[in-house]
C-alpha atoms as a PDB file:
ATOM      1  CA  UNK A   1       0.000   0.000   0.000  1.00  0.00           C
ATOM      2  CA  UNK A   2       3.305   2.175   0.018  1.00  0.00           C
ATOM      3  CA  UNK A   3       2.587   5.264  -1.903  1.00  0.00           C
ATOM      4  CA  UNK A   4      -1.226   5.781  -1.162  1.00  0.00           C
ATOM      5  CA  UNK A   5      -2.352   8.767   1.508  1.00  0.00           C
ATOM      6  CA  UNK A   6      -3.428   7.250   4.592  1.00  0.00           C
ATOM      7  CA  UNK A   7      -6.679   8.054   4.182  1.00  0.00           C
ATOM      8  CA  UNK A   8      -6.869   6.304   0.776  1.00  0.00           C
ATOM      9  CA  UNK A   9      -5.771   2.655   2.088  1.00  0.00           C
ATOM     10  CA  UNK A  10      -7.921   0.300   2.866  1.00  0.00           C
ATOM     11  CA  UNK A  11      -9.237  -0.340   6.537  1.00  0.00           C
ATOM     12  CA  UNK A  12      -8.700  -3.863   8.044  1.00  0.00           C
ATOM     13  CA  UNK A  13     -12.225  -5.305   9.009  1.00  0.00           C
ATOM     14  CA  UNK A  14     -14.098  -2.095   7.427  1.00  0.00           C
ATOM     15  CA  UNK A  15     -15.166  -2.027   4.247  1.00  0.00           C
ATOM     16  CA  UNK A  16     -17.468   0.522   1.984  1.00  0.00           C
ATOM     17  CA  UNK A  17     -20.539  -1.378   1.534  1.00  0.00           C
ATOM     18  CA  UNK A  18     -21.614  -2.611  -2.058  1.00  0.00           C
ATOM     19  CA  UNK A  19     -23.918  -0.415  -3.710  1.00  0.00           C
ATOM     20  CA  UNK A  20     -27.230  -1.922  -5.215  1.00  0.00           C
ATOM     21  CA  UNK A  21     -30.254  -0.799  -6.433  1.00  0.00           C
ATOM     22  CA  UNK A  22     -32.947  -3.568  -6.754  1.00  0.00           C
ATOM     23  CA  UNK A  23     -37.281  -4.249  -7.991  1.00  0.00           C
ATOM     24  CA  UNK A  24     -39.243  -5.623  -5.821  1.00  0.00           C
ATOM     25  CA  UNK A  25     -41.859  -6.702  -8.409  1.00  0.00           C
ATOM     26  CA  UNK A  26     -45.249  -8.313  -6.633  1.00  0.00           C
ATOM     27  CA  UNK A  27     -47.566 -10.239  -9.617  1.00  0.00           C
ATOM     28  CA  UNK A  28     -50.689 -12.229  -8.347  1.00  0.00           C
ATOM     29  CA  UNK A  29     -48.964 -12.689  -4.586  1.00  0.00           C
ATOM     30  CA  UNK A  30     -45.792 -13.878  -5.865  1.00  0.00           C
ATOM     31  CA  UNK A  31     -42.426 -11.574  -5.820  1.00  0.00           C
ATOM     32  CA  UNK A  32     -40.041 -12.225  -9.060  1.00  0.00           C
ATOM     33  CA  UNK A  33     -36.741 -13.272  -7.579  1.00  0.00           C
ATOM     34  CA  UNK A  34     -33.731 -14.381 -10.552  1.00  0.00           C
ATOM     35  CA  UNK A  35     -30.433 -15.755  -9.861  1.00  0.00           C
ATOM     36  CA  UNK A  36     -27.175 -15.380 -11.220  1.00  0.00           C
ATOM     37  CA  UNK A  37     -24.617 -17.870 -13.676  1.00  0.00           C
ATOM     38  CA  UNK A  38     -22.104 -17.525 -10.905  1.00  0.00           C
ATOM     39  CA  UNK A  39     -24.513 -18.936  -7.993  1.00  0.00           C
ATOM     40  CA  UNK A  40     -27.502 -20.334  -9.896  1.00  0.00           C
ATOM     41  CA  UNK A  41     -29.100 -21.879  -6.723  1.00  0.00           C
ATOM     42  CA  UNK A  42     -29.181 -18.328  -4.649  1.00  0.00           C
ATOM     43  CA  UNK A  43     -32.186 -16.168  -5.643  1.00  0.00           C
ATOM     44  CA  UNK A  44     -32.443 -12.151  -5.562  1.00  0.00           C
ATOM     45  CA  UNK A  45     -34.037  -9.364  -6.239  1.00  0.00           C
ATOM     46  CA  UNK A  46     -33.292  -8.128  -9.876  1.00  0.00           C
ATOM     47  CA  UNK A  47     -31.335  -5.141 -10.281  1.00  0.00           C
ATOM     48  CA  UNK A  48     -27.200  -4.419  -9.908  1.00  0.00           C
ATOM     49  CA  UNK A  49     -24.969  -1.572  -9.363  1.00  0.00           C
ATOM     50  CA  UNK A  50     -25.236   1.938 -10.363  1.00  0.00           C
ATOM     51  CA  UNK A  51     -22.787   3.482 -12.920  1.00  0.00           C
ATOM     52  CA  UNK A  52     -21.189   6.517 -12.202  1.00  0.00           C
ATOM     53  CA  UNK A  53     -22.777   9.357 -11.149  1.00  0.00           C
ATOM     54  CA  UNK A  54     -26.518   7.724 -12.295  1.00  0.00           C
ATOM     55  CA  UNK A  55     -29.241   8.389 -10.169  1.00  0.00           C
ATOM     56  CA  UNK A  56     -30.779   5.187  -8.403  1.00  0.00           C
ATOM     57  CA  UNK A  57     -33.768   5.724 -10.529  1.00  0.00           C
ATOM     58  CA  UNK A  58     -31.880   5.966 -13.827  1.00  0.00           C
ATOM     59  CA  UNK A  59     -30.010   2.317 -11.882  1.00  0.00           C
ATOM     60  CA  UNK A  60     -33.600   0.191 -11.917  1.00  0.00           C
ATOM     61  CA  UNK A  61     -34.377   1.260 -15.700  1.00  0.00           C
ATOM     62  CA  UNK A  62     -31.357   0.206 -16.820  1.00  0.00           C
ATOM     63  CA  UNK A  63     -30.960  -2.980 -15.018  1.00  0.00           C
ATOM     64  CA  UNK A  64     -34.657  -4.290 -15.564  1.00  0.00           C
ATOM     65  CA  UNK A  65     -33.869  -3.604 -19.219  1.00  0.00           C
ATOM     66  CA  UNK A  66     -30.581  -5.156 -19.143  1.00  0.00           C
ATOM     67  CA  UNK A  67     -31.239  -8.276 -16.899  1.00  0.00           C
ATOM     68  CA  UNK A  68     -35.014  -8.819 -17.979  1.00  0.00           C
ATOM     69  CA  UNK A  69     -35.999  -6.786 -21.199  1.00  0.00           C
ATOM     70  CA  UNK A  70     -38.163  -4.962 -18.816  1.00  0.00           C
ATOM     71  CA  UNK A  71     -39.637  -1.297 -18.244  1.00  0.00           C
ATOM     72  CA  UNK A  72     -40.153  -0.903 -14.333  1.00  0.00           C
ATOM     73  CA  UNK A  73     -44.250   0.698 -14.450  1.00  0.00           C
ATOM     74  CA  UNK A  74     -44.996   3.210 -11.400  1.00  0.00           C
ATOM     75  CA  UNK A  75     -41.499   2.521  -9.288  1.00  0.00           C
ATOM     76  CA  UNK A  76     -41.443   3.863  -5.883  1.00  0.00           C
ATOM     77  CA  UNK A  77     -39.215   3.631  -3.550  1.00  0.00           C
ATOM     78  CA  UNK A  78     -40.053   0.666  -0.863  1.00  0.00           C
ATOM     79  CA  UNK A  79     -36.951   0.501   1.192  1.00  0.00           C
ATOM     80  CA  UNK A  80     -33.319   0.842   1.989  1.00  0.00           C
ATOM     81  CA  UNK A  81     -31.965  -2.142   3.222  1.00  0.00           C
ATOM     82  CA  UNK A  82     -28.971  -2.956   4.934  1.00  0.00           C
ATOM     83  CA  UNK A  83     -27.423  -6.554   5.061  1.00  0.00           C
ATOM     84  CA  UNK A  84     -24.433  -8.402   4.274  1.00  0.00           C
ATOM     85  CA  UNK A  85     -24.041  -9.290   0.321  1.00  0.00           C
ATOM     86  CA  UNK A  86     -24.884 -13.629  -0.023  1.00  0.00           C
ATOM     87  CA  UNK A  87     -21.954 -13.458  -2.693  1.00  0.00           C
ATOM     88  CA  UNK A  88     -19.578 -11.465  -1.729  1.00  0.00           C
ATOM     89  CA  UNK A  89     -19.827 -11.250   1.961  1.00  0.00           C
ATOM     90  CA  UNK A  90     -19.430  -7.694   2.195  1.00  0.00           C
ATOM     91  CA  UNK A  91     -22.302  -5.421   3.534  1.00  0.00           C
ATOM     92  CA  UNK A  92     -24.753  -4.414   1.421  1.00  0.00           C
ATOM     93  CA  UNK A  93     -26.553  -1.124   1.009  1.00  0.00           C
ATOM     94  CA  UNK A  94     -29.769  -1.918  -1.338  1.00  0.00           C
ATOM     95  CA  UNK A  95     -32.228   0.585  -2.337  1.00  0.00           C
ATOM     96  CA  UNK A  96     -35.610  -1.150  -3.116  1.00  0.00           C
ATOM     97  CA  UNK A  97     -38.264   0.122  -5.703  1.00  0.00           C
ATOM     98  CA  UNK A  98     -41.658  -1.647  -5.638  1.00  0.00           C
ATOM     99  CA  UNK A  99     -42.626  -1.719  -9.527  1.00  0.00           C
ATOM    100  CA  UNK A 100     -44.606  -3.445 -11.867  1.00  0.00           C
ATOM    101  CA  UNK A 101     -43.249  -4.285 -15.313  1.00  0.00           C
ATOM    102  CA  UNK A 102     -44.386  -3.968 -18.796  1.00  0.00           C
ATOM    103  CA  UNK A 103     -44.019  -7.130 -20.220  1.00  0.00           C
ATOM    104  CA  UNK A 104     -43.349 -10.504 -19.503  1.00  0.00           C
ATOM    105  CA  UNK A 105     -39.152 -10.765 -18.222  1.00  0.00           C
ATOM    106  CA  UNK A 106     -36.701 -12.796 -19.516  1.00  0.00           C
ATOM    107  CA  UNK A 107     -33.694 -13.395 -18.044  1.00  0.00           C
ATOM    108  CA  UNK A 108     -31.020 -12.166 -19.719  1.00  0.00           C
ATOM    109  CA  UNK A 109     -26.763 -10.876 -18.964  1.00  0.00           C
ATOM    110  CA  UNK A 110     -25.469 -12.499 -15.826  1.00  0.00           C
ATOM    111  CA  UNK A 111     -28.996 -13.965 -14.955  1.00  0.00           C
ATOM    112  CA  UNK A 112     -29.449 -17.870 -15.085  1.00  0.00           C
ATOM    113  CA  UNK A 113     -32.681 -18.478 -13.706  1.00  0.00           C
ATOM    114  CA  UNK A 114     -36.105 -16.348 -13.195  1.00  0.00           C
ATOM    115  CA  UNK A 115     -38.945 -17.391 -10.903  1.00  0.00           C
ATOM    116  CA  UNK A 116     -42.039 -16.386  -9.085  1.00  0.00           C
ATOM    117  CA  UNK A 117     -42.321 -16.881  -5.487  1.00  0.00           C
ATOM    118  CA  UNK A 118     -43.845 -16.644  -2.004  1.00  0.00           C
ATOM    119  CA  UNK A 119     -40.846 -17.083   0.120  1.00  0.00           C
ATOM    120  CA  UNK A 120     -42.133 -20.037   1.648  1.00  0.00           C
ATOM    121  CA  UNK A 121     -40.500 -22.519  -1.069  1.00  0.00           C
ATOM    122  CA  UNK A 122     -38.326 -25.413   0.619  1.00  0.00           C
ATOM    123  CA  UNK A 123     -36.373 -25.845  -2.046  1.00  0.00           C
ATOM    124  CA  UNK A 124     -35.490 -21.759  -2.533  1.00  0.00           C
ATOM    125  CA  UNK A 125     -32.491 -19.918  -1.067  1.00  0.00           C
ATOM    126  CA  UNK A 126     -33.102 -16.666  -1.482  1.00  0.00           C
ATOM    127  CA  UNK A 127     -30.063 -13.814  -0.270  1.00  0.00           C
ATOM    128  CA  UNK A 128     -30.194 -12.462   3.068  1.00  0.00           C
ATOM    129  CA  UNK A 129     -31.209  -9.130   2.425  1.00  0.00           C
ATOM    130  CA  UNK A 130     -34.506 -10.346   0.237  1.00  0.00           C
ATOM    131  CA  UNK A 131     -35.161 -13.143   3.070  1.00  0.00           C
ATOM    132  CA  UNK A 132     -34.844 -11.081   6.131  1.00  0.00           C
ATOM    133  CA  UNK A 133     -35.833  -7.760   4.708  1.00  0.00           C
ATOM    134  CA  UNK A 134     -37.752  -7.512   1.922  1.00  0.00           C
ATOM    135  CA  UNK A 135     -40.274 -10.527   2.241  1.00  0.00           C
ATOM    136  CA  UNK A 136     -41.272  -9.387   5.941  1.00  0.00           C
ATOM    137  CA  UNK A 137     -41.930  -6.405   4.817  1.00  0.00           C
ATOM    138  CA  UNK A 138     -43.998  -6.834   1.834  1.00  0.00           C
ATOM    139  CA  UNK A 139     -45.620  -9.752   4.426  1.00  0.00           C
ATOM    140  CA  UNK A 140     -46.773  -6.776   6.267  1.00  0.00           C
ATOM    141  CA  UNK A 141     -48.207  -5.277   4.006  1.00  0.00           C
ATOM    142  CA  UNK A 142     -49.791  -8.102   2.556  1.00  0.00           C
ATOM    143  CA  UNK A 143     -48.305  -7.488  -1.255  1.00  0.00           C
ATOM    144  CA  UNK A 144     -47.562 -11.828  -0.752  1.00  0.00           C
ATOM    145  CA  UNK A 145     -49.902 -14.177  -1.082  1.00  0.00           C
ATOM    146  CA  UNK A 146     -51.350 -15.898   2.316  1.00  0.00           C
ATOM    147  CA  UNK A 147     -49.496 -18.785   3.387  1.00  0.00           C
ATOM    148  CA  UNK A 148     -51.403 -22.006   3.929  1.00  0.00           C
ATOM    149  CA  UNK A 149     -50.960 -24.234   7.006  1.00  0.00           C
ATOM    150  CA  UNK A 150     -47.847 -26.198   5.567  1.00  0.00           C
ATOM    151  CA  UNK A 151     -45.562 -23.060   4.937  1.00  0.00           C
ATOM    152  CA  UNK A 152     -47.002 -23.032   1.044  1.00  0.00           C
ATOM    153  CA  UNK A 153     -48.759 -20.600  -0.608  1.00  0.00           C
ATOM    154  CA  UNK A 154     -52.589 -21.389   0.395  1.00  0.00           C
ATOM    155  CA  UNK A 155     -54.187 -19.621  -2.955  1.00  0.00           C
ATOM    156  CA  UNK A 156     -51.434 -18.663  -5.262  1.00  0.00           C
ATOM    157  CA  UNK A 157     -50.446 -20.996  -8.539  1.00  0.00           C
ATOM    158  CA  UNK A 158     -46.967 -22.965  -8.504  1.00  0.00           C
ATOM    159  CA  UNK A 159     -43.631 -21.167  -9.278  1.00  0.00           C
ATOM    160  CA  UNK A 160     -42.214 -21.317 -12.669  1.00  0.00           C
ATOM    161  CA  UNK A 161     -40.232 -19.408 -15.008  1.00  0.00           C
ATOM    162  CA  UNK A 162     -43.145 -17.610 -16.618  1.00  0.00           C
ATOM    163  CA  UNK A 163     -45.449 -14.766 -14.323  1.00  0.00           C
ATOM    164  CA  UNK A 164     -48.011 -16.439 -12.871  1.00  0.00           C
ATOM    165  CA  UNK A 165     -50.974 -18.132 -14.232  1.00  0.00           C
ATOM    166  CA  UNK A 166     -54.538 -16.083 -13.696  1.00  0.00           C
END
């Protein structure tokens, strides 16, 4: 680090958090989650990092568009959340927009896998921040579909890679 100004270098054990603005995008009770090529079996939120000097706004159009081939509808802002990043293990600092989207995504870039779902899945890790932030919160207010007695969704239609069915 020889030749940096103190206040340049690194801290040990502190580190700037990881910038990320994200959709939270609620269809017939069941939030769109994706995951990526390099951990195909976590699921997030879609969305990524902003570019320099772009607004977080200006972050969530280009994202949707470049992830999903999406136009977020009506985004406003639903949260900021602060966890630690599933990947890279580094806190996170994630600004949420609730949205809806004008057509149907498809995942696209870095993405591997798309899918609709309550939270409630078994067989679905989803990242900290969407598990312990974001689903409780649109629990509250009741954007997710009910959960039946067996952790499952009591109404809504089964997960796939498509929205859901009517």
């Amino acid at each position: 680090m020889r030749g940096r100004p103190p206040e340049d270098r690194p801290v040990r054990g502190h580190r700037q958090p990881l910038i990320v603005v994200a959709a939270a995008i609620v269809r017939r009770g069941r939030l769109l989650v994706v995951s990526k090529k390099a951990a195909p079996d976590v699921f997030y939120l879609p969305g990524g990092k902003p570019e320099m000097d772009e607004r977080a706004i200006e972050t969530l159009v280009r994202e949707l568009d470049e992830e999903l081939g999406v136009e977020p509808l009506r985004p406003r802002l639903l949260a900021e959340v602060e966890a630690v990043a599933a990947l890279e293990g580094v806190p996170l600092r994630m600004t949420v927009f609730e949205a809806h989207i004008d057509r149907p995504p498809r995942p696209a870039a870095e993405l591997a896998h798309l899918r609709w779902a309550t939270g409630r899945e078994r067989d679905l890790v989803l990242a900290p921040a969407v598990r312990d932030h974001v689903l409780p919160l649109l629990r509250r207010t009741g954007a997710l579909a009910p959960v039946g007695p067996h952790g499952d969704a009591a109404t809504a239609p089964p997960s796939s890679s498509g929205p859901p069915g009517p």
